[in-house]
Protein backbone atom coordinates (compact mmCIF):
# COMPACT_ATOMS: atom_id res chain seq x y z
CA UNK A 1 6.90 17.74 16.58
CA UNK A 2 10.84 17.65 16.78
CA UNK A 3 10.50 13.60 15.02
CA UNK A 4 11.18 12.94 11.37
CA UNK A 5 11.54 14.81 8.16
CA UNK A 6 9.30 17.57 7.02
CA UNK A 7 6.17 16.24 5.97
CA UNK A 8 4.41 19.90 5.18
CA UNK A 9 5.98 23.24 5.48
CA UNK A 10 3.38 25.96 5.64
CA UNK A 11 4.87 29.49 6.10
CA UNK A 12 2.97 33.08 6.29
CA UNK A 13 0.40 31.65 3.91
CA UNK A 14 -2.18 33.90 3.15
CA UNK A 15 -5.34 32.32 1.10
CA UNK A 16 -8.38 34.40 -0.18
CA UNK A 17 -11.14 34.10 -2.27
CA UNK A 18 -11.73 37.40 -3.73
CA UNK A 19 -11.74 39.95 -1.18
CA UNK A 20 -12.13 37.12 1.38
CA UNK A 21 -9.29 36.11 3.86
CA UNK A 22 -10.25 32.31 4.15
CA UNK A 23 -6.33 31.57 5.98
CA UNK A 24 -4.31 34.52 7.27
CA UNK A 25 -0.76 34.31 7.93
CA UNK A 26 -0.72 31.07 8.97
CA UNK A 27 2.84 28.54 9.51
CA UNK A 28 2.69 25.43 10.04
CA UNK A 29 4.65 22.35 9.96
CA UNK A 30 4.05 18.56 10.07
CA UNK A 31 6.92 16.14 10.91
CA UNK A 32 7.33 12.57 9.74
CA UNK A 33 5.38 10.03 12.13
CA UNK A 34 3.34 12.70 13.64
CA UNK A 35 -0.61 13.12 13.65
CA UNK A 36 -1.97 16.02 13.49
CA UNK A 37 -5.39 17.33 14.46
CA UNK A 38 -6.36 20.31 11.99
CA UNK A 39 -9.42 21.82 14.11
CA UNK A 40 -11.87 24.79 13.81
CA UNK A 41 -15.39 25.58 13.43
CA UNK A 42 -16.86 25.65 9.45
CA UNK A 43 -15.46 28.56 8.19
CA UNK A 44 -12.03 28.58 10.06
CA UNK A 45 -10.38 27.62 6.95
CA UNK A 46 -9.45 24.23 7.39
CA UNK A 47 -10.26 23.17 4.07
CA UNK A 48 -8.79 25.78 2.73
CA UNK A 49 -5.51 24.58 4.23
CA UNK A 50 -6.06 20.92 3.29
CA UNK A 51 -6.80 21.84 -0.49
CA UNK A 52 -3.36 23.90 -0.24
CA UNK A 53 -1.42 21.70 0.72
CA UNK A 54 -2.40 19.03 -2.16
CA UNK A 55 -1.98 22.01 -4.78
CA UNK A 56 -6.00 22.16 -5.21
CA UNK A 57 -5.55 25.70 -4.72
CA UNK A 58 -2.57 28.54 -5.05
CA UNK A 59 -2.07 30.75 -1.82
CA UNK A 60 -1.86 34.77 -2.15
CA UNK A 61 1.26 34.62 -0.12
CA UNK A 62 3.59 33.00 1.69
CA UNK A 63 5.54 29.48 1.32
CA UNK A 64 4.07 25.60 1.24
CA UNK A 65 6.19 23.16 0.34
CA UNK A 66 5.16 19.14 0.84
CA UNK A 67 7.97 16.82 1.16
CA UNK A 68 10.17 19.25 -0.18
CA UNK A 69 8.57 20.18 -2.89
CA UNK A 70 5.32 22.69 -4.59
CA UNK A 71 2.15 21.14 -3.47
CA UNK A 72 0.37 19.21 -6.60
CA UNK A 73 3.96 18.07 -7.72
CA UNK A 74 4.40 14.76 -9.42
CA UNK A 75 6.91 13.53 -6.99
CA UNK A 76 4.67 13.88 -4.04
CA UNK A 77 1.39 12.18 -5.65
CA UNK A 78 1.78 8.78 -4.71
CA UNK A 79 3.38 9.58 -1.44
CA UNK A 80 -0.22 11.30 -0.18
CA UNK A 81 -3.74 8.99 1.05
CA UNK A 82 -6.65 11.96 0.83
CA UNK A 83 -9.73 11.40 2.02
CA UNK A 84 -11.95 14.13 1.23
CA UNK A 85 -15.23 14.80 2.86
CA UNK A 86 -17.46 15.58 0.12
CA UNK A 87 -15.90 12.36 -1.62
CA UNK A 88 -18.76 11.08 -4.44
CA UNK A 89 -17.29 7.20 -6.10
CA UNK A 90 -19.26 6.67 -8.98
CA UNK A 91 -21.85 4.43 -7.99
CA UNK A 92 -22.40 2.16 -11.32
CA UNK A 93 -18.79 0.68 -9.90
CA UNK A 94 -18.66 -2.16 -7.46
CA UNK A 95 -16.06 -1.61 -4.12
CA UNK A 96 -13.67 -3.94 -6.42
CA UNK A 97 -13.72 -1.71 -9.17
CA UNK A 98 -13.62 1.48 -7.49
CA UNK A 99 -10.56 0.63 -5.72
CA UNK A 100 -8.54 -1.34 -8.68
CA UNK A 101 -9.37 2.02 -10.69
CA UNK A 102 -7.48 4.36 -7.99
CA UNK A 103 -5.09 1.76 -7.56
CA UNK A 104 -3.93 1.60 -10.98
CA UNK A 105 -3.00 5.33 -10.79
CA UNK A 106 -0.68 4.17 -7.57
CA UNK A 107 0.25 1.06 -7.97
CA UNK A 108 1.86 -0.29 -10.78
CA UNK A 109 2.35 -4.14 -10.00
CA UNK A 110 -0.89 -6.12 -10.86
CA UNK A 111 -0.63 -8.58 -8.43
CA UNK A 112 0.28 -6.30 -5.21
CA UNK A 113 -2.77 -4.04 -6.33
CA UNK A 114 -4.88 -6.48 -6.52
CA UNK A 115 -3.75 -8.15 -2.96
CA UNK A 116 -4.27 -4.48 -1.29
CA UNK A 117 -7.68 -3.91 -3.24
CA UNK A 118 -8.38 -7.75 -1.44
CA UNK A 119 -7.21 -6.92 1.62
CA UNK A 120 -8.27 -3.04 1.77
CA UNK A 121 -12.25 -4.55 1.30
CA UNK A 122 -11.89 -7.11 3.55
CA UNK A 123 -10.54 -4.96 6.66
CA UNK A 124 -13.03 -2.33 6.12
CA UNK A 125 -16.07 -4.72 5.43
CA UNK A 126 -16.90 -3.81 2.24
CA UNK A 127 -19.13 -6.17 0.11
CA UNK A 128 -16.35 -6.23 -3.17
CA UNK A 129 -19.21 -7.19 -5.91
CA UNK A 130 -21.82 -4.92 -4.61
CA UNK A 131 -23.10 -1.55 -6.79
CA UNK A 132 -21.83 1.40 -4.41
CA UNK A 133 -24.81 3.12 -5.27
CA UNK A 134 -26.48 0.17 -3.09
CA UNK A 135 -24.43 0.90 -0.32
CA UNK A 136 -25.58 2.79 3.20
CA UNK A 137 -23.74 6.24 3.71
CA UNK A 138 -21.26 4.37 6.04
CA UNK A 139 -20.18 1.97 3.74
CA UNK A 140 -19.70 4.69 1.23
CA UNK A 141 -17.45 6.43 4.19
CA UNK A 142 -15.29 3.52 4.33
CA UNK A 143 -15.00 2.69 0.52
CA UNK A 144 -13.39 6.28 0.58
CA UNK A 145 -11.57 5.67 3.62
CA UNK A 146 -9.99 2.34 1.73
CA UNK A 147 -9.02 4.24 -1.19
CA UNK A 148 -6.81 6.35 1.04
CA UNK A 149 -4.71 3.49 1.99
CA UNK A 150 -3.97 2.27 -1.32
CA UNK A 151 -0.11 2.28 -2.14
CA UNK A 152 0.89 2.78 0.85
CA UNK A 153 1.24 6.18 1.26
CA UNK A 154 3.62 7.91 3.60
CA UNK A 155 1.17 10.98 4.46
CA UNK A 156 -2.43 10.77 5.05
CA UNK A 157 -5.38 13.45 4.49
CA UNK A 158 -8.25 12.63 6.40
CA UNK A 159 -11.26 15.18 6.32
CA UNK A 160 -13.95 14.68 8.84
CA UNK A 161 -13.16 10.82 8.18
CA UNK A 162 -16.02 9.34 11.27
CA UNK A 163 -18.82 11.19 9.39
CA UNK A 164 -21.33 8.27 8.99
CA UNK A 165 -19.22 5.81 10.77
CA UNK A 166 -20.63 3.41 13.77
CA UNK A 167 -18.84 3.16 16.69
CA UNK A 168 -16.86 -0.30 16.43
CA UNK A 169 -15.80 1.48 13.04
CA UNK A 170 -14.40 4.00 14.64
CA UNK A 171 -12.74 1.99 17.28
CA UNK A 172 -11.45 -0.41 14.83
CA UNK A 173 -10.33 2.73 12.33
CA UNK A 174 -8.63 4.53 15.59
CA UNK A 175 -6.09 1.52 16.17
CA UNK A 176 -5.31 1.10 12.18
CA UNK A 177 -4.01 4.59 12.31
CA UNK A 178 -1.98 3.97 15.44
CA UNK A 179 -0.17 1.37 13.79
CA UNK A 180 -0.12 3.02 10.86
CA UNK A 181 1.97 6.26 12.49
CA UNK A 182 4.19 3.97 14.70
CA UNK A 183 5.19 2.05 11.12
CA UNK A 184 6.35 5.66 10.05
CA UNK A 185 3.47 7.23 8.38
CA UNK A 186 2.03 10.79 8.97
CA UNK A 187 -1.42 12.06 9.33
CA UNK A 188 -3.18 15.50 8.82
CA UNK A 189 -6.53 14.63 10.40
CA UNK A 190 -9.60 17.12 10.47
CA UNK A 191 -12.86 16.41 12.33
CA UNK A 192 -15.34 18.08 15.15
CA UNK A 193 -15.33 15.12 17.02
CA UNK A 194 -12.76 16.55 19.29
CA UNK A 195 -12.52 13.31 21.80
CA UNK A 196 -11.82 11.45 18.47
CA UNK A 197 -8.92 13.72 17.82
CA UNK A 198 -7.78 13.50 21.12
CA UNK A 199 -7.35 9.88 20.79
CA UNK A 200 -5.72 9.53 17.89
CA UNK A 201 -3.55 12.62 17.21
CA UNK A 202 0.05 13.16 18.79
CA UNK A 203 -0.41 17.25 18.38
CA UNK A 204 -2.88 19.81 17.63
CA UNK A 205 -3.34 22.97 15.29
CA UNK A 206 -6.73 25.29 15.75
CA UNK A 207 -7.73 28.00 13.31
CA UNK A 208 -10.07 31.15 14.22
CA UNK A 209 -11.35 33.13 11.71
CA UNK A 210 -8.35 32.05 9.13
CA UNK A 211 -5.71 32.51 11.94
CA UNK A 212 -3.71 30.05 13.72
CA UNK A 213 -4.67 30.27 17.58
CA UNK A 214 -3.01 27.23 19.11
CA UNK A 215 -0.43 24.66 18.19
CA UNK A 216 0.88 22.50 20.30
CA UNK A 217 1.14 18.45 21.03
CA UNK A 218 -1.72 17.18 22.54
CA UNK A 219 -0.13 16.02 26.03
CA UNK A 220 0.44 19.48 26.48
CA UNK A 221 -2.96 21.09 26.05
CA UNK A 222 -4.64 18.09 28.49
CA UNK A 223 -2.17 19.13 31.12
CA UNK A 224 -3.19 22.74 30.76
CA UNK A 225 -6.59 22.68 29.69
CA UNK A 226 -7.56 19.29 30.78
CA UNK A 227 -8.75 18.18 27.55
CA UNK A 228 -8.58 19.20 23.83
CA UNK A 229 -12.38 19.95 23.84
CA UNK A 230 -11.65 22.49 26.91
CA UNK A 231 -8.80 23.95 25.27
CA UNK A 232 -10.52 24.04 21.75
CA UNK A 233 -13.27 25.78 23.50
CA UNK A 234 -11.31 28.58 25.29
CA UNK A 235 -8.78 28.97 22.76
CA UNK A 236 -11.86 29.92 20.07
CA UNK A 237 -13.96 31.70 22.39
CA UNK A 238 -10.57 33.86 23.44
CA UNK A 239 -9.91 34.67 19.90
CA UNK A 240 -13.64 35.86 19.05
């Protein structure tokens, strides 16, 4: 965690809904060219965290910056990939036009958008001319998954990102991310599929209940727990 600039800087952050404490006292940072696995069972208040920290939503209390700056600030918006769980493109659009549509809002040079929209399909298999509201729920995954990548963005969101996903997907989706982070990016990834996360993140964050029960780098919690499913496991049960 000690790499790179600040990517995220959550301190004491307290988010409710009403009476509600969905994240309670929770600090947290993310450092440049670090992955980080954002884990907890529905209700632990991951997405509250996530929707935070791209200014979806104002905490109660506390202190969130994101690259310096308040979350949902115009200086960070093309610097951020989010791919959101729940994600719905409009479906009378083709993969082609889905993706030159976000792109434009990124990406100002014709030519370079259209190159990444070209080579953004192509890498994740997407038929370009095709009505998305033909596609299977996988290939809807990975049109939102694409979208992400456009511009080039130094910090990626990725919530529950295998949902829907086959296997060689997954593999092939794992290594892309790799690369990605070794080039200098940073990820925020969320997901259940804990041997996923394992894989592909360099530390780990777990939230109980709105609280922050464990963070630490990965290595660390396979050499005490043996894995991050074991230590997920007995860090949640501990905290019930």
């Amino acid at each position: 965690m000690e790499e790179g600039n600040s990517i995220f800087n959550i301190q004491n952050v307290r988010i409710a809904y009403g009476l509600r404490c969905a994240v309670d006292n929770v600090s947290l940072e993310l450092k440049q060219g670090r992955s980080l696995g954002l884990l907890g069972i529905n209700g632990a208040g991951k997405t509250s965290t996530i929707r935070a920290i791209l200014g979806m939503l104002r905490p109660r209390r506390g202190k969130l910056t994101v690259f310096g700056h308040r979350p949902g600030h115009y200086k960070t918006f093309k610097r951020i990939g989010f791919a959101p769980e729940d994600a719905v493109p409009p479906e009378y659009l083709t993969a082609r036009e889905y993706l030159a549509f976000v792109g434009a809002f990124r990406i100002k040079d014709r030519g370079r958008r259209r190159r990444e929209v070209d080579e953004l399909t192509g890498w994740f298999e997407l038929q370009r001319n095709k009505k998305i509201r033909d596609f299977s729920k996988g290939m809807k995954r990975r049109l939102v998954l694409a979208q992400a990548f456009l511009g080039q963005p130094e910090f990626l969101i990725l919530d529950e990102p295998l949902n829907g996903l086959d296997p060689l997907v997954i593999i092939k989706l794992r290594q892309r991310l790799d690369d990605y982070r070794k080039a200098g990016g940073t990820i925020l990834y969320s997901s259940h599929i804990l041997a996923e996360v394992e894989k592909t993140c360099t530390d780990i964050a777990i939230l109980s209940k709105g609280k922050l029960i464990a963070f630490d780098t990965t290595k660390r919690l396979i050499e005490e727990f043996g894995s991050v499913e074991r230590a997920f496991a007995e860090k949640v049960l501990r905290s019930s």
